[in-house]
PDB file of N, CA and C in Angstrom:
ATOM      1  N   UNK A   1       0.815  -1.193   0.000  1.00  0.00           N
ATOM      2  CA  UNK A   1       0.000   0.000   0.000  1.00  0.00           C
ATOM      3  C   UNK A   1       0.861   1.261   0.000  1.00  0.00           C
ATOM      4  N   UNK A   2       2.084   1.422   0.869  1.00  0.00           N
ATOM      5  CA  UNK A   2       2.953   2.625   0.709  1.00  0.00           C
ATOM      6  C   UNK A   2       3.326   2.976  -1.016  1.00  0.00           C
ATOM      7  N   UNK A   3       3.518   1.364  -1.762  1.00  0.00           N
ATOM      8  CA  UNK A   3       4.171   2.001  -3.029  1.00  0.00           C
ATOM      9  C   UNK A   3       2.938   2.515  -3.807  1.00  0.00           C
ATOM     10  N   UNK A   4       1.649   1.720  -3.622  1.00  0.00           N
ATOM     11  CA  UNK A   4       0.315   2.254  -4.198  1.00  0.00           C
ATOM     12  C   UNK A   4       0.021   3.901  -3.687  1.00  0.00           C
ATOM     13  N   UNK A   5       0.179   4.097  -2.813  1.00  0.00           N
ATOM     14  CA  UNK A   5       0.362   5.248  -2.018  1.00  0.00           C
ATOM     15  C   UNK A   5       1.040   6.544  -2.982  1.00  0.00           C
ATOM     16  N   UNK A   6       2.946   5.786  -2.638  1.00  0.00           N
ATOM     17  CA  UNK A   6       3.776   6.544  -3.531  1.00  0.00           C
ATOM     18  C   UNK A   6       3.561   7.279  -4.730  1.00  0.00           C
ATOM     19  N   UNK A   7       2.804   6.221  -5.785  1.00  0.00           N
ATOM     20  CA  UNK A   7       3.157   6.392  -7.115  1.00  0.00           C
ATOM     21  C   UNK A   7       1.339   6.795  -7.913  1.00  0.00           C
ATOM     22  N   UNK A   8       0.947   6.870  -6.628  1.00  0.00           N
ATOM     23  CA  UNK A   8      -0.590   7.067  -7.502  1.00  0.00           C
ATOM     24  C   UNK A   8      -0.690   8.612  -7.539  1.00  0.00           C
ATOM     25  N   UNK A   9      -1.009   9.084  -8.560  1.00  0.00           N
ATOM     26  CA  UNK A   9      -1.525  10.496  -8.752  1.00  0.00           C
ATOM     27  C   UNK A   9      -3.414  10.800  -9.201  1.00  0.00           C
ATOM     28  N   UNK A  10      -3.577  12.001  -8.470  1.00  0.00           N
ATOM     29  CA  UNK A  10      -5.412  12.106  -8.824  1.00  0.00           C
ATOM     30  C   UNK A  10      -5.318  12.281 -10.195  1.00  0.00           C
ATOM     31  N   UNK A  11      -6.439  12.106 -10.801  1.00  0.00           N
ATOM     32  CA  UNK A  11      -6.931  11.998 -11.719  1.00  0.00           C
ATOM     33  C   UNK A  11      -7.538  13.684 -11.938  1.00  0.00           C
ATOM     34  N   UNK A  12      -7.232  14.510 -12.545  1.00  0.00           N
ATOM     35  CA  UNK A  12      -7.536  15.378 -13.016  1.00  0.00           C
ATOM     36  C   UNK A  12      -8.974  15.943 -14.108  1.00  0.00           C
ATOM     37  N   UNK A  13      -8.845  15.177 -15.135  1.00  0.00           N
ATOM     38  CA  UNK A  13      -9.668  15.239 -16.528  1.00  0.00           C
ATOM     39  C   UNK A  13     -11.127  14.804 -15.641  1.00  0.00           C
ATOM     40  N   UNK A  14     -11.690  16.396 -16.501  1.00  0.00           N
ATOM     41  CA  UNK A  14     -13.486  16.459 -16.140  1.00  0.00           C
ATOM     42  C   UNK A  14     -13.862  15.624 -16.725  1.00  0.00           C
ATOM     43  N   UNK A  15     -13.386  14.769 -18.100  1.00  0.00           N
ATOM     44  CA  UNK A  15     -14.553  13.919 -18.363  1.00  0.00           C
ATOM     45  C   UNK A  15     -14.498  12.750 -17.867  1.00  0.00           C
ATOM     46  N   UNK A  16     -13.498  12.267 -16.981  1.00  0.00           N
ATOM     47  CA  UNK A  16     -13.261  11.032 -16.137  1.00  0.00           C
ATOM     48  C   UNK A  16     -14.449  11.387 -14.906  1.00  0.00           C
ATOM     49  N   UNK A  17     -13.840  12.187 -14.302  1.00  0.00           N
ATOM     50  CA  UNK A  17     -15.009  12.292 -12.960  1.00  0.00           C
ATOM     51  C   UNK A  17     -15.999  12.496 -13.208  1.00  0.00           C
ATOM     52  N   UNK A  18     -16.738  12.942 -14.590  1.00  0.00           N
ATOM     53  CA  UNK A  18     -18.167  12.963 -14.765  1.00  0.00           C
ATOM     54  C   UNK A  18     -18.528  11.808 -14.788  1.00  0.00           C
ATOM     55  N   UNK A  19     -17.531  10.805 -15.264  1.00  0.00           N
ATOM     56  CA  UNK A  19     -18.486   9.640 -15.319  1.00  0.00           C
ATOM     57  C   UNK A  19     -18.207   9.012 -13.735  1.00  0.00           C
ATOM     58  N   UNK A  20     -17.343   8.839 -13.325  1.00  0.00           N
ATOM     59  CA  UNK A  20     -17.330   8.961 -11.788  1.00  0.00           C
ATOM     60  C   UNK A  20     -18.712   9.504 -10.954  1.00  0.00           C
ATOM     61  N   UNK A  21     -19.055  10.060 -11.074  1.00  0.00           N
ATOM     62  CA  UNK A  21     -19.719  11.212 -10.391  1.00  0.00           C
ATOM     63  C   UNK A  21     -20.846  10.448 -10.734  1.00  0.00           C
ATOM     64  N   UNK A  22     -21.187  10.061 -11.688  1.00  0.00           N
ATOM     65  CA  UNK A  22     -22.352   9.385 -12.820  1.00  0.00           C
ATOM     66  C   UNK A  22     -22.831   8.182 -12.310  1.00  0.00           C
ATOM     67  N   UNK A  23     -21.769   7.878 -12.204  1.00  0.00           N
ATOM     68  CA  UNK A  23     -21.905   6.117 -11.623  1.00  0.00           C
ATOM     69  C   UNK A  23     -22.537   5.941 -10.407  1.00  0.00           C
ATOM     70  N   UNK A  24     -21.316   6.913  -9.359  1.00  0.00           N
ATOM     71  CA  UNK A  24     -22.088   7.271  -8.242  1.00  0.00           C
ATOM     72  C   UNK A  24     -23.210   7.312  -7.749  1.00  0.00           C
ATOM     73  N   UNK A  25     -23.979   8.111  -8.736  1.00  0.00           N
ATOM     74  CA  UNK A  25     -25.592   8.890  -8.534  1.00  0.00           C
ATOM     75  C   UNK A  25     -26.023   7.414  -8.678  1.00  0.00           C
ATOM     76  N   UNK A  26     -26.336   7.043  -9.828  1.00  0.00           N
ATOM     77  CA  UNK A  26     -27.053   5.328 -10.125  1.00  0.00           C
ATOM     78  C   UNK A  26     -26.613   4.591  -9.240  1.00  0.00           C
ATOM     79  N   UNK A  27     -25.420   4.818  -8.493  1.00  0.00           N
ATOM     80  CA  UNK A  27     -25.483   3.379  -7.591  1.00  0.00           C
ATOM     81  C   UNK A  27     -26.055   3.772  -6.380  1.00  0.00           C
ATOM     82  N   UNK A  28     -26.641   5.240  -6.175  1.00  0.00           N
ATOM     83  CA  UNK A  28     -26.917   5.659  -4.949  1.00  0.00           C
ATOM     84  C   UNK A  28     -25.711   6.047  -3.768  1.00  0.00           C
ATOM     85  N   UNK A  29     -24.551   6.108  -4.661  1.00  0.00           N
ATOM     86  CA  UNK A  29     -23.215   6.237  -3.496  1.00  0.00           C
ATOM     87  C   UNK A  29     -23.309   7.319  -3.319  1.00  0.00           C
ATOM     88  N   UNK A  30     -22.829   8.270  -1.782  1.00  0.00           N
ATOM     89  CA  UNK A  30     -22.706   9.471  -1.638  1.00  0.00           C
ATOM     90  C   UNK A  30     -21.625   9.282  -0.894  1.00  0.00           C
ATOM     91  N   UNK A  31     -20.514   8.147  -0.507  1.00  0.00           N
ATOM     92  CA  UNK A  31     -19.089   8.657  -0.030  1.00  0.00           C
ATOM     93  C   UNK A  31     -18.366   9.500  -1.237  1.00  0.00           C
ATOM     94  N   UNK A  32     -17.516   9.995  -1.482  1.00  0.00           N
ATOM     95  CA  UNK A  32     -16.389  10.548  -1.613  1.00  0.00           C
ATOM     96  C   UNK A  32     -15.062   9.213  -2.237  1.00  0.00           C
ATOM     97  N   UNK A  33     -15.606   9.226  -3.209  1.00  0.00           N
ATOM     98  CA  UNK A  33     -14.237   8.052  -3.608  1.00  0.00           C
ATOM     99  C   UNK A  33     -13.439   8.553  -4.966  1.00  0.00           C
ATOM    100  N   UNK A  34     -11.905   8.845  -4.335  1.00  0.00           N
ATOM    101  CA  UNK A  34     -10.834   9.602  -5.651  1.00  0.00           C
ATOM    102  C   UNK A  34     -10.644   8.520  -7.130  1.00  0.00           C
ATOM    103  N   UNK A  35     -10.439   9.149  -7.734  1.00  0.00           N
ATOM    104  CA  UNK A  35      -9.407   8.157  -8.422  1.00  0.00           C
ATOM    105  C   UNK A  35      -8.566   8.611  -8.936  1.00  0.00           C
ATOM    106  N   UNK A  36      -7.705   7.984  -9.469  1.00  0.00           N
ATOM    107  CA  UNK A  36      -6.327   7.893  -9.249  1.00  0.00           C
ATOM    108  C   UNK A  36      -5.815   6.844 -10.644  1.00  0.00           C
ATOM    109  N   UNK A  37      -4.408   7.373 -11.544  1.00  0.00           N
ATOM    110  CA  UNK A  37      -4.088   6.757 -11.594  1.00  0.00           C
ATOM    111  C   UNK A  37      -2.168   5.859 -10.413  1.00  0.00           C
ATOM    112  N   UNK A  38      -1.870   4.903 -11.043  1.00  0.00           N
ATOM    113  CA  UNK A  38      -0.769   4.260 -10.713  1.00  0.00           C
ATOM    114  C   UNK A  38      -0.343   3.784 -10.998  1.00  0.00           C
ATOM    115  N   UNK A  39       1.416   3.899 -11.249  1.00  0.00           N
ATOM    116  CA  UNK A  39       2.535   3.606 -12.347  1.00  0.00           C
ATOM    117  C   UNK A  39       2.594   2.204 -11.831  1.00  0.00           C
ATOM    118  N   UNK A  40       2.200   1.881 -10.238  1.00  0.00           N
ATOM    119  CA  UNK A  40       2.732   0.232 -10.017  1.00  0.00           C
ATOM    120  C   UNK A  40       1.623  -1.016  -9.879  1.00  0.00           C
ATOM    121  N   UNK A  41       0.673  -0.524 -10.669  1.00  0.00           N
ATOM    122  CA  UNK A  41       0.119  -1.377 -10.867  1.00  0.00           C
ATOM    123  C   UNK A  41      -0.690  -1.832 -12.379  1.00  0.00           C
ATOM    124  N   UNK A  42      -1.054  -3.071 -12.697  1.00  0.00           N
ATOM    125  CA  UNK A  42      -1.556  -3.660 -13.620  1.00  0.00           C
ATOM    126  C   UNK A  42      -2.726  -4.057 -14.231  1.00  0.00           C
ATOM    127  N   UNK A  43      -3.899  -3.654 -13.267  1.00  0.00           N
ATOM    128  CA  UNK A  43      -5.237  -3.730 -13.614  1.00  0.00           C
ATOM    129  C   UNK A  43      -5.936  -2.858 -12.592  1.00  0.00           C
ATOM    130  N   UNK A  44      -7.056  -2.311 -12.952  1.00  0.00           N
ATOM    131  CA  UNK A  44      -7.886  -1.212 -11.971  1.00  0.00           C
ATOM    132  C   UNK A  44      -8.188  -2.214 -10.591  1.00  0.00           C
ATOM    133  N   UNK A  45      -7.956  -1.070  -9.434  1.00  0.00           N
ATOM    134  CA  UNK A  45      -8.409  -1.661  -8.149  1.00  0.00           C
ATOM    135  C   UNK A  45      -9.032  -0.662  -7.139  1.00  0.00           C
ATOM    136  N   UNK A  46      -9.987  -1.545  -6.186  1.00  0.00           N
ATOM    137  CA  UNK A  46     -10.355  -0.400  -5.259  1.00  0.00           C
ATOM    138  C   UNK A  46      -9.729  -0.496  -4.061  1.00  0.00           C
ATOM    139  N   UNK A  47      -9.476   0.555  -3.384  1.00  0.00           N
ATOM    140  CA  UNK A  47      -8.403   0.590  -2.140  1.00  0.00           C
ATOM    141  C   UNK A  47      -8.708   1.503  -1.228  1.00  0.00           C
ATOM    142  N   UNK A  48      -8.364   1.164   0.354  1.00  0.00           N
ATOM    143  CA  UNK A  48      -8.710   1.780   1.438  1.00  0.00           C
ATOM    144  C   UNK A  48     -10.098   1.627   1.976  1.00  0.00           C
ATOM    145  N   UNK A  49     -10.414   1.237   3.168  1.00  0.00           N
ATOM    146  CA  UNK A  49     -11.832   1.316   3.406  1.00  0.00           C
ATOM    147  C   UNK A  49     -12.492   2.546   4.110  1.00  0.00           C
ATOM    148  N   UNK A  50     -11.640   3.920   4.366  1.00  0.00           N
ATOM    149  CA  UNK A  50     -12.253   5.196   5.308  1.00  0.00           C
ATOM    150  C   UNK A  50     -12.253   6.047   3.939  1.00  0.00           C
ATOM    151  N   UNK A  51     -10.840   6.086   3.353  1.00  0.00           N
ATOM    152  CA  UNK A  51     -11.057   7.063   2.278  1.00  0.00           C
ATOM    153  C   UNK A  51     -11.326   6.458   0.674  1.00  0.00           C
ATOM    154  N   UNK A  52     -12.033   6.147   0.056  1.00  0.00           N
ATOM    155  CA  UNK A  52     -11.995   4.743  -0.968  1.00  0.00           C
ATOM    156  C   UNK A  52     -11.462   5.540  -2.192  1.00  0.00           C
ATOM    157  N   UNK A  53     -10.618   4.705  -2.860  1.00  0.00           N
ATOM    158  CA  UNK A  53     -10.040   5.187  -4.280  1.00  0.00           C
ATOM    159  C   UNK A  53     -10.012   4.290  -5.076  1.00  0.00           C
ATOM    160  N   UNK A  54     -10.163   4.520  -6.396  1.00  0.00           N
ATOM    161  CA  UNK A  54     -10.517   3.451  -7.911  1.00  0.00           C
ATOM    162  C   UNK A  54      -8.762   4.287  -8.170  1.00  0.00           C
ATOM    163  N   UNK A  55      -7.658   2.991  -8.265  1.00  0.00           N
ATOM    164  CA  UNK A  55      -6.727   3.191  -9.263  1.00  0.00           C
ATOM    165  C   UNK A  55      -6.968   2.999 -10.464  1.00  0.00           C
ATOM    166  N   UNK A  56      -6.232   3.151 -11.025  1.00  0.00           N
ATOM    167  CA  UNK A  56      -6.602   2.946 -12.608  1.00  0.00           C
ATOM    168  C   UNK A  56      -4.779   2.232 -12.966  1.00  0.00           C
ATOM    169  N   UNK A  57      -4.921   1.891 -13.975  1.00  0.00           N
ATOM    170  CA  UNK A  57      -3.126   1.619 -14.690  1.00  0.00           C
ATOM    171  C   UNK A  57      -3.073   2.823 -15.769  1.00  0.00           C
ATOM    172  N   UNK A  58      -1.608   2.614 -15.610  1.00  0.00           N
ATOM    173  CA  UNK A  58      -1.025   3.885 -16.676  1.00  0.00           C
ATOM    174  C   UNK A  58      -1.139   3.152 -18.097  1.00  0.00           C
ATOM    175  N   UNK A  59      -2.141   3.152 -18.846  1.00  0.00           N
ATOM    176  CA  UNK A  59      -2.762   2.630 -20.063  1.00  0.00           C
ATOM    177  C   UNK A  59      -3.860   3.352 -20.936  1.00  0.00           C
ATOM    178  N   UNK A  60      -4.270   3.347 -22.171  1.00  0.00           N
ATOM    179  CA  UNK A  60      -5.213   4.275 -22.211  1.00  0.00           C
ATOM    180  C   UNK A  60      -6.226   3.150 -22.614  1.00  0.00           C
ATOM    181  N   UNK A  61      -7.801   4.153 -21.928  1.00  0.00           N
ATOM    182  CA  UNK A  61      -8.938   3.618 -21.603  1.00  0.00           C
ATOM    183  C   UNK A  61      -9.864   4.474 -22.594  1.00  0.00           C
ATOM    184  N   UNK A  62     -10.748   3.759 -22.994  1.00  0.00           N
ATOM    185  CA  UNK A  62     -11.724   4.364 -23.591  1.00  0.00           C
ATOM    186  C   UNK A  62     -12.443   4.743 -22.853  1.00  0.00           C
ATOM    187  N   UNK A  63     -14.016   5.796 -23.201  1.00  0.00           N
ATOM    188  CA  UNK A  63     -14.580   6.624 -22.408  1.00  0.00           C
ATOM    189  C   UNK A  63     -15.498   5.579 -21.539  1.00  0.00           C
ATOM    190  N   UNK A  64     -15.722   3.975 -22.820  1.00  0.00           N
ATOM    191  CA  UNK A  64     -16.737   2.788 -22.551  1.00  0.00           C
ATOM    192  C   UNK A  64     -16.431   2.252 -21.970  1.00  0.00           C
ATOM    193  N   UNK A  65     -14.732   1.926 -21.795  1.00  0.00           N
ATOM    194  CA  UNK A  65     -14.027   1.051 -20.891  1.00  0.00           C
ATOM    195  C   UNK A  65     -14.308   1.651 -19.111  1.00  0.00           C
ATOM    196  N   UNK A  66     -13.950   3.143 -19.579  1.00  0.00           N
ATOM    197  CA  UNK A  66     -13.902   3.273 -18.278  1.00  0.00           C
ATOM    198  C   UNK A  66     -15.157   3.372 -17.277  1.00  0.00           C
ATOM    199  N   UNK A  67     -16.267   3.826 -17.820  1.00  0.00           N
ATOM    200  CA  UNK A  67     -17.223   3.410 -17.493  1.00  0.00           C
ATOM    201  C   UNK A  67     -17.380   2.188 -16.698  1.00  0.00           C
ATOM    202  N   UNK A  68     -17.361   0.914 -17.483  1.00  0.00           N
ATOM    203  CA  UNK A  68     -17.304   0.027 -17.353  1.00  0.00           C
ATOM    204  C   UNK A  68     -16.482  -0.435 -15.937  1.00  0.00           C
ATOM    205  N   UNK A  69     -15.331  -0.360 -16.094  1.00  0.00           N
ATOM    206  CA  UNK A  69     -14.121  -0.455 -15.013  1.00  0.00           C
ATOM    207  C   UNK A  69     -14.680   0.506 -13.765  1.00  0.00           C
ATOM    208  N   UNK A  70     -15.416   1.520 -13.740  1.00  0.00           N
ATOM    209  CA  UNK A  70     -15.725   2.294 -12.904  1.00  0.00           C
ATOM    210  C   UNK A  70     -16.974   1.699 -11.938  1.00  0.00           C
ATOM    211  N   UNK A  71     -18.132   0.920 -12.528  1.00  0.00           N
ATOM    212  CA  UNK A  71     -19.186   0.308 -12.241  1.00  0.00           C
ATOM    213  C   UNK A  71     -18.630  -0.476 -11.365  1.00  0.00           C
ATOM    214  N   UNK A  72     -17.585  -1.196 -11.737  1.00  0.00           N
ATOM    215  CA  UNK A  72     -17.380  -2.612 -11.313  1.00  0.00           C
ATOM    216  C   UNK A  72     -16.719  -2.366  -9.948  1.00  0.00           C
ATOM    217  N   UNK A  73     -15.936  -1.135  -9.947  1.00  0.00           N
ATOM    218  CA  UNK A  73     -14.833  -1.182  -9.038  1.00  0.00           C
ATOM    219  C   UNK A  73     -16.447  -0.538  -7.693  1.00  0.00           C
ATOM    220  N   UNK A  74     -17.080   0.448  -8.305  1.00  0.00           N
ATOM    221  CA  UNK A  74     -17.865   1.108  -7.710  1.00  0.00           C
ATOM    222  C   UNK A  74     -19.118   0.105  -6.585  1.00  0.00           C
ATOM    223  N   UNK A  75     -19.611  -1.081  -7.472  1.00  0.00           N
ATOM    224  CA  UNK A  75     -20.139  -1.911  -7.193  1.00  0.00           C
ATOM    225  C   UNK A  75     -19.513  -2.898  -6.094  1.00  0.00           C
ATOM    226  N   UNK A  76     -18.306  -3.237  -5.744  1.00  0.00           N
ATOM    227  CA  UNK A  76     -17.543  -3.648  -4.999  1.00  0.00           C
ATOM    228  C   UNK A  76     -17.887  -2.676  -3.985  1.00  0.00           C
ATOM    229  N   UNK A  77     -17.273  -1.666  -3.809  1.00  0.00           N
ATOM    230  CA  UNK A  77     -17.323  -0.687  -2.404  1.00  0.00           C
ATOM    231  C   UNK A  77     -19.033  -0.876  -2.217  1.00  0.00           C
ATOM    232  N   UNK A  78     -19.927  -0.874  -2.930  1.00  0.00           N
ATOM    233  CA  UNK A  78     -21.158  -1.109  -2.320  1.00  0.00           C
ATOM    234  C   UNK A  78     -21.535  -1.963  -1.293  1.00  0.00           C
ATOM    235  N   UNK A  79     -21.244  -3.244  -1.962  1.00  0.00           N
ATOM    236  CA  UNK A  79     -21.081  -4.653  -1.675  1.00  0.00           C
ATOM    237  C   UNK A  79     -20.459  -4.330  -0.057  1.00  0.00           C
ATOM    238  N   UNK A  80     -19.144  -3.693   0.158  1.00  0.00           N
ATOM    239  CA  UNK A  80     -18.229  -4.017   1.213  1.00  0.00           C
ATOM    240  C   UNK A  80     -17.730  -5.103   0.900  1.00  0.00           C
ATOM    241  N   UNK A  81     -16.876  -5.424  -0.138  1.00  0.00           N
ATOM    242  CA  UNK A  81     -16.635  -6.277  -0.523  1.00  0.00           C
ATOM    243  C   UNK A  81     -14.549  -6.461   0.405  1.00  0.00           C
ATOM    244  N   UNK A  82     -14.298  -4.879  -0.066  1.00  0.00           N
ATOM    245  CA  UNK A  82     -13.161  -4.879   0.402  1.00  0.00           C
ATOM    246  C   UNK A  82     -13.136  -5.440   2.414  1.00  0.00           C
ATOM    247  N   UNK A  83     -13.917  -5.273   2.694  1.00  0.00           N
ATOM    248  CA  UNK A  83     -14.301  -6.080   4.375  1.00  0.00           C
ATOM    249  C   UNK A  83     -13.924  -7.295   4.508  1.00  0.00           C
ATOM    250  N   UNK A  84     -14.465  -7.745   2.991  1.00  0.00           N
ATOM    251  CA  UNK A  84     -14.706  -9.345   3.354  1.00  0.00           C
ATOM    252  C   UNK A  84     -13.355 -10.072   3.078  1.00  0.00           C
ATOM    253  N   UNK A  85     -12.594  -9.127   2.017  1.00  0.00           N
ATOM    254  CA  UNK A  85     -11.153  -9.777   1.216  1.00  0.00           C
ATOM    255  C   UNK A  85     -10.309  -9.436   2.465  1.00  0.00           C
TER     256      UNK A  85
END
């Protein structure tokens, strides 16, 4: 987690967090969850259980992909999934 920590930077671009933001609303989420990408890792993950963040990999994503990748990771923190792992 320190190097996930280290090497992750926020995610900047409005049209990422709109769909962020998007997802949110439909799933009914109202925490606060960043995202982020990170140079040390290899597939999107969700991380932390007080402050929650969607990494992403340093790769490029389509607007559908990310969507997609965003649901899934989003749907997990619903779940409390990270509790159970």
């Amino acid at each position: 987690m320190k190097m996930v920590h280290r090497w992750s930077e926020p995610i900047t671009d409005s049209g990422s967090l709109k769909i962020l933001e998007g997802l949110k609303a439909e799933l009914e989420i109202k925490t606060p969850v960043k995202l982020s990408v990170c140079q040390c890792i290899s597939s999107p993950m969700l991380v932390n259980f007080f402050h929650p963040a969607i990494l992403l990999p340093p790769i490029k994503i389509t607007d559908n992909e990310l969507s997609l990748i965003l649901k899934h990771e989003l749907i997990h923190f619903k779940r409390h999934d990270l509790w159970c792992k």
